[in-house]
C-alpha atoms as a PDB file:
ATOM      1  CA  UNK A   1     -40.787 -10.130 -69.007  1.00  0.00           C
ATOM      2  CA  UNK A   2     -42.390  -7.902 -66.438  1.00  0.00           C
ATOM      3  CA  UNK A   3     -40.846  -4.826 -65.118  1.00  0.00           C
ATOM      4  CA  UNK A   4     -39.313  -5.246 -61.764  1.00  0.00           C
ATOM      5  CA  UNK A   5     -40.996  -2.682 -58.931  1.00  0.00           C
ATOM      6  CA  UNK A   6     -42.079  -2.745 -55.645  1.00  0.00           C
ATOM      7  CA  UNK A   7     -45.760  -1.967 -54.530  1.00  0.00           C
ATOM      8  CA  UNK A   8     -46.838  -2.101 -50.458  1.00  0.00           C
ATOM      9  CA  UNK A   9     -50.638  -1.075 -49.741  1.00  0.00           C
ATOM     10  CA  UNK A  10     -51.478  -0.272 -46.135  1.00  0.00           C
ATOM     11  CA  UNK A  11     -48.449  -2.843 -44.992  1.00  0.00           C
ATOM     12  CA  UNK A  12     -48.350  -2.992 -41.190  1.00  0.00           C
ATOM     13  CA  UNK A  13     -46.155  -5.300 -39.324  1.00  0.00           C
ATOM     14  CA  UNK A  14     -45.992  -5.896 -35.843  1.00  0.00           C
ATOM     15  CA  UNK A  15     -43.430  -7.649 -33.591  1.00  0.00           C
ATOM     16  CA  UNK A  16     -44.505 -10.108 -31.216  1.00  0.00           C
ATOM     17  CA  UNK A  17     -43.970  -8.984 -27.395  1.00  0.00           C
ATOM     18  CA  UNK A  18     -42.420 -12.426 -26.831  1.00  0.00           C
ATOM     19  CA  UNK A  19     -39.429 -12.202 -29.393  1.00  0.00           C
ATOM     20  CA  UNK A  20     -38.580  -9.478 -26.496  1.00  0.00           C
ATOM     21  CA  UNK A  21     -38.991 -11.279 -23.669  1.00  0.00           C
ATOM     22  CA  UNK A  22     -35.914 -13.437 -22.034  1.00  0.00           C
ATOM     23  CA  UNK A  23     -37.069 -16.601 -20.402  1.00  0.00           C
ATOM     24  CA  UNK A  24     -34.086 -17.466 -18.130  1.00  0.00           C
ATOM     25  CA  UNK A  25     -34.562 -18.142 -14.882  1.00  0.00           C
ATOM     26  CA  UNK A  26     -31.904 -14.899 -13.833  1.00  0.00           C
ATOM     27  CA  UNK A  27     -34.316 -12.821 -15.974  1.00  0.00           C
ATOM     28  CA  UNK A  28     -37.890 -14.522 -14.261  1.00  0.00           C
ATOM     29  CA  UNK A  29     -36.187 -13.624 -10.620  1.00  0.00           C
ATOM     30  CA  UNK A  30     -34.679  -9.719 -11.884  1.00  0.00           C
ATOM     31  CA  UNK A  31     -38.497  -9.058 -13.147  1.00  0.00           C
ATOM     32  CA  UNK A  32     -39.990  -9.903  -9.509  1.00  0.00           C
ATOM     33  CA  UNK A  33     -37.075  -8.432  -7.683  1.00  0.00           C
ATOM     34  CA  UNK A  34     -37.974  -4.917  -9.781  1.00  0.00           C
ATOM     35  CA  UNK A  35     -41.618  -5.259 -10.054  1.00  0.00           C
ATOM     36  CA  UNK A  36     -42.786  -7.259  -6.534  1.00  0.00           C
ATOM     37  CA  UNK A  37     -45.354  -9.432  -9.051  1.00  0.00           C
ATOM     38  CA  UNK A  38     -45.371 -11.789 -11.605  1.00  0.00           C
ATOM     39  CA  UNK A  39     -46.749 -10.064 -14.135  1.00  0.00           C
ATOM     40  CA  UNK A  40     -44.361  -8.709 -16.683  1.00  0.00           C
ATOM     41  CA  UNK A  41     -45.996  -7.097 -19.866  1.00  0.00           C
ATOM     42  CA  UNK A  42     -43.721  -6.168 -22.590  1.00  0.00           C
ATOM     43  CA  UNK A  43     -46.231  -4.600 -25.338  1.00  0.00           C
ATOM     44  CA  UNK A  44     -46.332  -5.627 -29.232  1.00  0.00           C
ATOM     45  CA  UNK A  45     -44.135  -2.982 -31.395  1.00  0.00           C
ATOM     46  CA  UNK A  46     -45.908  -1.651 -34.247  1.00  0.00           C
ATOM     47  CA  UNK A  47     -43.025  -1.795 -36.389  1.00  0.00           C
ATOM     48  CA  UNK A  48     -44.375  -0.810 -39.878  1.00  0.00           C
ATOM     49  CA  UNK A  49     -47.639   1.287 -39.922  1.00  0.00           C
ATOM     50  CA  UNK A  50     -50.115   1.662 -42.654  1.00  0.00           C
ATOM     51  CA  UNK A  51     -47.216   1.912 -45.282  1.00  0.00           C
ATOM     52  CA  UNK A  52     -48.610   2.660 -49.030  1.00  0.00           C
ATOM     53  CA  UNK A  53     -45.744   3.382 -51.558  1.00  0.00           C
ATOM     54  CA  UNK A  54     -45.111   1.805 -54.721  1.00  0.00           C
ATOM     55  CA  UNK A  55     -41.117   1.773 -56.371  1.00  0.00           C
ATOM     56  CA  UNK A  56     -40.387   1.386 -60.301  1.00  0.00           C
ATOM     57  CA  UNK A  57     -38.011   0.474 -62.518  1.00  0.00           C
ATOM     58  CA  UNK A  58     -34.733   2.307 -62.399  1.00  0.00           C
ATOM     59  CA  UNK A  59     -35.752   4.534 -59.373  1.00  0.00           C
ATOM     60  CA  UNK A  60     -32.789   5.075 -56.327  1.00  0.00           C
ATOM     61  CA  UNK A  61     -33.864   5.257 -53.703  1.00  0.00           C
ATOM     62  CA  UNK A  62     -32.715   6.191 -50.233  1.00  0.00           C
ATOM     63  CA  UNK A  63     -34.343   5.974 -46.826  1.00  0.00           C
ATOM     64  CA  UNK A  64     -34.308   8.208 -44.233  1.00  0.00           C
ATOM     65  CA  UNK A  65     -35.435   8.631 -39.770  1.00  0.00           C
ATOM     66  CA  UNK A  66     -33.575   8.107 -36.874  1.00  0.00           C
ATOM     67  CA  UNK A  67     -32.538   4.791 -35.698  1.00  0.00           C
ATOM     68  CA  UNK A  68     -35.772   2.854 -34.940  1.00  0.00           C
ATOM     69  CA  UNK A  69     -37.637   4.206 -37.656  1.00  0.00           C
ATOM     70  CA  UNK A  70     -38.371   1.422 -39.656  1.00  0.00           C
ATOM     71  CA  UNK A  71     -35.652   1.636 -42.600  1.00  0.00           C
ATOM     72  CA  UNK A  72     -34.154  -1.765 -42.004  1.00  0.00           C
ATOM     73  CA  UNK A  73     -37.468  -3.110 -40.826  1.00  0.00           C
ATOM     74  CA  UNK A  74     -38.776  -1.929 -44.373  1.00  0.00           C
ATOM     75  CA  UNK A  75     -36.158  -3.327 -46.420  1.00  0.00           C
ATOM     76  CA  UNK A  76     -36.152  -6.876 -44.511  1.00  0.00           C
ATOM     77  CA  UNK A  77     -39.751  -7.018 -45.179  1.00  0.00           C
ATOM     78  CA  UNK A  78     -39.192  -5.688 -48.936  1.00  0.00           C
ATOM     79  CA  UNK A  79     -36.582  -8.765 -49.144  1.00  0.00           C
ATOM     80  CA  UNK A  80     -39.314 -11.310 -47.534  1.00  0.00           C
ATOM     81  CA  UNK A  81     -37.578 -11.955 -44.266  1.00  0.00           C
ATOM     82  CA  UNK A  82     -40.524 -10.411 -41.897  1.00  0.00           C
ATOM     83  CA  UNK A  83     -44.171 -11.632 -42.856  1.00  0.00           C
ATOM     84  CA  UNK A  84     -46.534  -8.905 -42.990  1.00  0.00           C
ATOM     85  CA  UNK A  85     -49.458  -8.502 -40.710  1.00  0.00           C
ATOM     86  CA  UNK A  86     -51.746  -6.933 -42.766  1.00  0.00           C
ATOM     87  CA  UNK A  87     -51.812  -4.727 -45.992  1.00  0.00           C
ATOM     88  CA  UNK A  88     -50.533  -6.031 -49.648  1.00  0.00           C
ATOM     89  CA  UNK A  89     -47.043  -6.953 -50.796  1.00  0.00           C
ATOM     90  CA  UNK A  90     -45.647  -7.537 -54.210  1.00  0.00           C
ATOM     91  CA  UNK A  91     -42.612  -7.603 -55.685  1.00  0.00           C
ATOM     92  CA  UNK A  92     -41.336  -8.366 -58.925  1.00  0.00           C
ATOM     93  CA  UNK A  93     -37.978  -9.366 -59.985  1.00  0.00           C
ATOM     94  CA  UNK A  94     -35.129 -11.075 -58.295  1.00  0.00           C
ATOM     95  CA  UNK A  95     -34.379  -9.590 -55.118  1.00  0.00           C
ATOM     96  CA  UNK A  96     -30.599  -8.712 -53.746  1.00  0.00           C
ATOM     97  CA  UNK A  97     -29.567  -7.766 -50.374  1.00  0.00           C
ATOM     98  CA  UNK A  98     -26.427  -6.191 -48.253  1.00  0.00           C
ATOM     99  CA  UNK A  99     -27.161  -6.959 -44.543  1.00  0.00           C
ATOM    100  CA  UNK A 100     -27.186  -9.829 -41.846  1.00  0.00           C
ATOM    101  CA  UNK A 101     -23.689 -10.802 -43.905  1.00  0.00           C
ATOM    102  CA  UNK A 102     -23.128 -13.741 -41.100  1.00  0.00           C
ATOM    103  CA  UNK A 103     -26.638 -15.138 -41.921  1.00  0.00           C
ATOM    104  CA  UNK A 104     -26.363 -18.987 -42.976  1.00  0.00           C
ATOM    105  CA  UNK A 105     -22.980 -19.961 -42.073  1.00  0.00           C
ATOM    106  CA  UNK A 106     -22.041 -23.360 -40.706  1.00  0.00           C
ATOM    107  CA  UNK A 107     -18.840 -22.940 -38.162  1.00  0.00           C
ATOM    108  CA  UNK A 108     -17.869 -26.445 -38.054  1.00  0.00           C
ATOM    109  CA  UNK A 109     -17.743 -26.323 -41.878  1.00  0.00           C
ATOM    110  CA  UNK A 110     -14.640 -24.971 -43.725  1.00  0.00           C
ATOM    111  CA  UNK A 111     -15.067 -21.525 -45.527  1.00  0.00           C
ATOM    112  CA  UNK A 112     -15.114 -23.057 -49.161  1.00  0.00           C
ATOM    113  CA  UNK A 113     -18.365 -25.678 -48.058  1.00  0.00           C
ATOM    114  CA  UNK A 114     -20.035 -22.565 -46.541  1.00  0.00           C
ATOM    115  CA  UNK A 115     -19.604 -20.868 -49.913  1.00  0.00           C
ATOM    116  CA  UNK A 116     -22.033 -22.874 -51.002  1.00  0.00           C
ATOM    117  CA  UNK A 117     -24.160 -23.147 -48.297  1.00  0.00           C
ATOM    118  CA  UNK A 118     -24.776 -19.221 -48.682  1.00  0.00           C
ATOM    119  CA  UNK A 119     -25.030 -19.582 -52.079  1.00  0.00           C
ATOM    120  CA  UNK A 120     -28.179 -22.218 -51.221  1.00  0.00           C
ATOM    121  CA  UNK A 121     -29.657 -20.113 -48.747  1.00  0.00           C
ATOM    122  CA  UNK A 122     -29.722 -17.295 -51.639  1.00  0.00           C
ATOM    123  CA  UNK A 123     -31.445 -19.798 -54.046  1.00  0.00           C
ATOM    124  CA  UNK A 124     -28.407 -20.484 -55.813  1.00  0.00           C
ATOM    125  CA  UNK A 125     -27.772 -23.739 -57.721  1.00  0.00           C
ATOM    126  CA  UNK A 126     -24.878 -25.988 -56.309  1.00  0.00           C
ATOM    127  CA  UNK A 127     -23.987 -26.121 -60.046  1.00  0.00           C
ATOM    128  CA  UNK A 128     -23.919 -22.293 -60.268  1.00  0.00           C
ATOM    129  CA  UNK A 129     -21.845 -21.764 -56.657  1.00  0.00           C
ATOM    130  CA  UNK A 130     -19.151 -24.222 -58.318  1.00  0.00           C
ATOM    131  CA  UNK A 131     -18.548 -21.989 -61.102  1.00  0.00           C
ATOM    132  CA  UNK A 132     -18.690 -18.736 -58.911  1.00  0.00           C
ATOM    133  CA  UNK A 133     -15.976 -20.809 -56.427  1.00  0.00           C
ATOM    134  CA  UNK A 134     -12.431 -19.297 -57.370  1.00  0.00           C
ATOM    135  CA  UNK A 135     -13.507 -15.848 -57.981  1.00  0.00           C
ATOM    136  CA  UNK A 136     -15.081 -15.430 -54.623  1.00  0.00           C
ATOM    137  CA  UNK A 137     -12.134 -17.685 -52.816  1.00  0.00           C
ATOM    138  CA  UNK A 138      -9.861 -14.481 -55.003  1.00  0.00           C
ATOM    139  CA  UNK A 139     -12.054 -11.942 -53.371  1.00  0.00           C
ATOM    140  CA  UNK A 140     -12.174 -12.626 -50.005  1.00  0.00           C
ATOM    141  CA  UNK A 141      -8.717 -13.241 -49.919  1.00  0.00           C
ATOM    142  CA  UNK A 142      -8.444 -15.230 -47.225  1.00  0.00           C
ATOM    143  CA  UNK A 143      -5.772 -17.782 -48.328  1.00  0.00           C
ATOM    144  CA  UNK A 144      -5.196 -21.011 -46.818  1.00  0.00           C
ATOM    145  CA  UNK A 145      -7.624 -20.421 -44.350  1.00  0.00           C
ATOM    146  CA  UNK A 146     -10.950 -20.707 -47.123  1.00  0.00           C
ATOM    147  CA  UNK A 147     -10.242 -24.776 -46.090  1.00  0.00           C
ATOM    148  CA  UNK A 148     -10.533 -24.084 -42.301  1.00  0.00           C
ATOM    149  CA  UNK A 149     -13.609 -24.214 -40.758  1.00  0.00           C
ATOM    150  CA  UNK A 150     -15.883 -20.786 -40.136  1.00  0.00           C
ATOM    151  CA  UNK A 151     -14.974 -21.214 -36.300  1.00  0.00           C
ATOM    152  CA  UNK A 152     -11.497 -20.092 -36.866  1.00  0.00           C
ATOM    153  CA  UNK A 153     -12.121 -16.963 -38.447  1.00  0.00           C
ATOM    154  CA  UNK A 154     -11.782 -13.647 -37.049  1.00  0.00           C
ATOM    155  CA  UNK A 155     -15.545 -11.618 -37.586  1.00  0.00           C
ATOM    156  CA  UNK A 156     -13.381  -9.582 -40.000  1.00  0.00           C
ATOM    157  CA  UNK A 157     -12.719 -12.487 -42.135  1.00  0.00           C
ATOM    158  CA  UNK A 158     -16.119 -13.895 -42.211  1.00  0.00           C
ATOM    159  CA  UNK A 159     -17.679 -10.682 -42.633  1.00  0.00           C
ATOM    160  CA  UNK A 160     -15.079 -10.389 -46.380  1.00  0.00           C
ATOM    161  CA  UNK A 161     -16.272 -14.038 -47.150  1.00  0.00           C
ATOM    162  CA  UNK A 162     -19.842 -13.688 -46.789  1.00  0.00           C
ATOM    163  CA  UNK A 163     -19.589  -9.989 -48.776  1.00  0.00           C
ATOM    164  CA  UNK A 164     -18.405 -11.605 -51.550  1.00  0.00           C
ATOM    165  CA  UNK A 165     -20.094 -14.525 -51.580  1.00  0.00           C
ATOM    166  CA  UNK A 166     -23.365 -12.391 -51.419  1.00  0.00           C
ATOM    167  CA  UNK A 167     -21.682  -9.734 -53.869  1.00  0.00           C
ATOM    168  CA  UNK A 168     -20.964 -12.820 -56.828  1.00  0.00           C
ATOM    169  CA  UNK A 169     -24.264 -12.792 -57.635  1.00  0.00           C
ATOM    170  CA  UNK A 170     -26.086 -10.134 -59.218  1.00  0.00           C
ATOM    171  CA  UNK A 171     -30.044  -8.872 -59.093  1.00  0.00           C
ATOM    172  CA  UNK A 172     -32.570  -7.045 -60.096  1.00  0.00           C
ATOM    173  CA  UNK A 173     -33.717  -5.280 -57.058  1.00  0.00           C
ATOM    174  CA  UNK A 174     -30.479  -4.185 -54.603  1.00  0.00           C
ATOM    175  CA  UNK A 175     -31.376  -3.897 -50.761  1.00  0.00           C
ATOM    176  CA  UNK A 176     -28.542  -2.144 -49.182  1.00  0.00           C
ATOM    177  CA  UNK A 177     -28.587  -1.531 -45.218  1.00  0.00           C
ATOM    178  CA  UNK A 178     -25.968   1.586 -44.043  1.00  0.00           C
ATOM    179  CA  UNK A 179     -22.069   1.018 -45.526  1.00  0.00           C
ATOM    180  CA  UNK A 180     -20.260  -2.378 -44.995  1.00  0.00           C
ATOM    181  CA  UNK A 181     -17.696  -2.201 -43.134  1.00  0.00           C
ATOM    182  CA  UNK A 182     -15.031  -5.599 -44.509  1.00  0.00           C
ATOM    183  CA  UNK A 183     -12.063  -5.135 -43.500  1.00  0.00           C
ATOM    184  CA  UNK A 184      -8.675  -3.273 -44.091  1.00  0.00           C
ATOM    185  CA  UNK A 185      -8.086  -0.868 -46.498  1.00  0.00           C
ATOM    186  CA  UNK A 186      -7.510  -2.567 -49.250  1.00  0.00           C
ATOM    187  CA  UNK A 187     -10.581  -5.044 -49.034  1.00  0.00           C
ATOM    188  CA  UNK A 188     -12.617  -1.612 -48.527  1.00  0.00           C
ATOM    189  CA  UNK A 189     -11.591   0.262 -51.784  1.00  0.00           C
ATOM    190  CA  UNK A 190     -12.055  -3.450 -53.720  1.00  0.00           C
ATOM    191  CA  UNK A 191     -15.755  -3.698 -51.858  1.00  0.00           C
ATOM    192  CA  UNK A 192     -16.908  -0.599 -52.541  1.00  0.00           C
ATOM    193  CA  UNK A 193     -15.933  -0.871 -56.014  1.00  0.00           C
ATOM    194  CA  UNK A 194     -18.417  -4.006 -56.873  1.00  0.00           C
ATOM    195  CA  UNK A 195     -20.835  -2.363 -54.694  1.00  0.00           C
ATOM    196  CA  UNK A 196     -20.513   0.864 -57.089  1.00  0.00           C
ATOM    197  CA  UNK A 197     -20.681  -1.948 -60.118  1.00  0.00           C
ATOM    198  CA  UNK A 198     -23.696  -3.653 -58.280  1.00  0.00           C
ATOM    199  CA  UNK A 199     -25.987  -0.251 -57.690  1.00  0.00           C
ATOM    200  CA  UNK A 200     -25.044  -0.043 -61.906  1.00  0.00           C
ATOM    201  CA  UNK A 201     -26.253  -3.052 -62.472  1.00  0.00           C
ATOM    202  CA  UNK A 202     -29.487  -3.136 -60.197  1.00  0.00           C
ATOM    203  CA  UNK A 203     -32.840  -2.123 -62.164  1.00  0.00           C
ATOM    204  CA  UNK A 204     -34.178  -0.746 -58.479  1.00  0.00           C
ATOM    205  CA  UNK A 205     -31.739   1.068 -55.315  1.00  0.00           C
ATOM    206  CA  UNK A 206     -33.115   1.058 -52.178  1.00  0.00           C
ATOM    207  CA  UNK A 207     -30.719   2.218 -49.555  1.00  0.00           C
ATOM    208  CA  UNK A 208     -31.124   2.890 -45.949  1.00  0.00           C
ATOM    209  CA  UNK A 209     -28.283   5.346 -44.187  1.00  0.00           C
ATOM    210  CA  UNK A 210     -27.846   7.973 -42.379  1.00  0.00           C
ATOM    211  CA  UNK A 211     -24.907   9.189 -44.611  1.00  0.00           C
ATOM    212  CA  UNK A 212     -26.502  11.954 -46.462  1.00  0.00           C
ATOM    213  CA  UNK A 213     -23.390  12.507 -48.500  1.00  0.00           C
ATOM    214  CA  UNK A 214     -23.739   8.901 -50.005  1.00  0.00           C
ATOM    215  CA  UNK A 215     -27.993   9.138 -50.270  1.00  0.00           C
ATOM    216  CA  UNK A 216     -27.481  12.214 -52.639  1.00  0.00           C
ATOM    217  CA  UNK A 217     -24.820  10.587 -54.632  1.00  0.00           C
ATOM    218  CA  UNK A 218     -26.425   7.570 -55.427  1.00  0.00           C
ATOM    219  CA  UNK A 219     -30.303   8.468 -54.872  1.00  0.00           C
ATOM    220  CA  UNK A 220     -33.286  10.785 -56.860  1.00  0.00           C
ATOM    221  CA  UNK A 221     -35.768   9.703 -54.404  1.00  0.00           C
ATOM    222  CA  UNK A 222     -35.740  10.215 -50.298  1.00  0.00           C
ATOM    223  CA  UNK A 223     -38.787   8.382 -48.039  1.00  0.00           C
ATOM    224  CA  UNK A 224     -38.265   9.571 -44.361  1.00  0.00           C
ATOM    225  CA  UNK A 225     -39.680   7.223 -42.086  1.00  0.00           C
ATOM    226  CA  UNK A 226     -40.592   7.868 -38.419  1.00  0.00           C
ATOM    227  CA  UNK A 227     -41.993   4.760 -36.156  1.00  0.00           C
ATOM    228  CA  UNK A 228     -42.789   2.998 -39.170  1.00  0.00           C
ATOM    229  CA  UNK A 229     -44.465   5.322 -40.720  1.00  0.00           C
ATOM    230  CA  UNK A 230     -44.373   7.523 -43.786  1.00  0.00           C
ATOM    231  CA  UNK A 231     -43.402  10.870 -43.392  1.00  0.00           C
ATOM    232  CA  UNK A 232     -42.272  12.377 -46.918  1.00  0.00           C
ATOM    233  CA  UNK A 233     -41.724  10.990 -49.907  1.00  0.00           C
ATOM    234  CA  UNK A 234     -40.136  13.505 -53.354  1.00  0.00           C
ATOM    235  CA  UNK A 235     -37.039  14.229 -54.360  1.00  0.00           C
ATOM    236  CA  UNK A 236     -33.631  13.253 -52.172  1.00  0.00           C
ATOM    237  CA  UNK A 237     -32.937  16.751 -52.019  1.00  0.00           C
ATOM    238  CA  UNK A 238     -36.233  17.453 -50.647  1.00  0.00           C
ATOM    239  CA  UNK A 239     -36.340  14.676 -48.028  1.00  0.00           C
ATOM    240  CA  UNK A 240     -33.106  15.267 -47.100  1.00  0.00           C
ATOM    241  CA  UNK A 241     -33.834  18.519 -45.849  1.00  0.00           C
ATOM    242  CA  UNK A 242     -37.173  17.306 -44.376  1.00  0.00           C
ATOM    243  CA  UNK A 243     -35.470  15.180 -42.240  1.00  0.00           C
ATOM    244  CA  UNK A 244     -33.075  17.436 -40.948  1.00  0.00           C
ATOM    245  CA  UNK A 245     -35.453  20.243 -40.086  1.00  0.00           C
ATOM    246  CA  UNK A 246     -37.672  17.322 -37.806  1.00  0.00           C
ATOM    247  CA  UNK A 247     -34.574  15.802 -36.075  1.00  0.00           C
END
């Protein structure tokens, strides 16, 4: 079985001007109203920029810049949700992430159908989301309401569902995005828990935060991005300190 790791070689990825752009008819007449023409130019953003760095087996790491960096653009793209624009991408091993928890529900389906749902949309078997049912209905601990539909929920309650729908199954690479927030007090101290269990598990951490506290507890190795590009790569310790001396 190969190793899992992560290799990107002169990755760049751009955003298209027109995800940005708001075609409503209130947005048309605000534009002319401001600018006195039709022509409204909203430029491409160069979100990822020439980025070479390669990540091995059992290697934390965390990633560092100020918001708008790149960190959760890098580990979307890591995870396969943005397509590259240019450069080289590989991957190997079985990929597991922490962010967009609300990603692939149904509302007008109850919480235990959109248990598996999720659990499709994360290439999950039905077979396998059967057997993972009960334990995530336990952890989310939403009672009755698992058989009412998504709609009904409070974002509280489908941000514990989704957490440990996404949490049930394991990986070999862990993607997590800042600290999850799900819910009161006692959901918190059992979600950090399997999170603590998960980063255990994972062959490869990559973490993006700005809680420095956290990146030195659970990383050896600190990238600090800035506009998509890379501006120091060593020891957490290291980058840490870069970081804050260029805020």
């Amino acid at each position: 079985m190969t190793n899992p790791g992560i290799k990107l070689d002169a990755v760049n990825l751009h955003y298209a001007s027109s995800a940005f752009k708001d075609h409503s008819l209130q947005a048309t007449i605000t534009r002319l109203v401001k600018t006195r023409t039709f022509k409204s130019k909203v430029a491409d953003v160069h979100a990822l920029r020439n980025l070479s760095l390669s990540i091995k087996q059992g290697e934390r790491v965390g990633l560092l810049g100020h918001n708008g960096a790149g960190k959760s653009t890098l580990l979307k793209t890591i995870a396969g949700l943005y397509p590259i624009s240019s450069g080289n991408l590989n991957v190997t091993g079985e990929i597991r992430s922490l962010f967009d928890l609300s990603l692939g529900f149904e509302p007008d389906a109850t919480g235990r159908e959109n248990i598996l749902y999720r659990g499709l949309l994360l290439g999950m078997s039905p077979k396998f989301m059967r057997s993972k049912e009960e334990e995530i209905v336990e952890f989310a601990g939403l009672g009755e309401f698992i058989d009412y539909p998504i709609k009904t929920y409070s974002a509280g309650m489908q941000v514990r569902l989704a957490f440990a729908v996404s949490t049930a199954i394991g990986g070999d690479i862990l993607l997590l995005d800042e600290v999850i927030g799900a819910g009161d007090a006692n959901f918190m101290a059992k979600a950090k828990s399997r999170i603590s269990q998960l980063i255990a598990q994972a062959e490869i951490l990559v973490l993006a935060s700005h809680d420095v506290s956290a990146l030195k507890n659970l990383c050896d190795r600190g990238i600090v991005l800035q506009r998509g590009s890379l501006m120091f790569d060593g020891a957490i310790n290291d980058a840490i300190d870069f970081h804050l001396a260029n805020q």
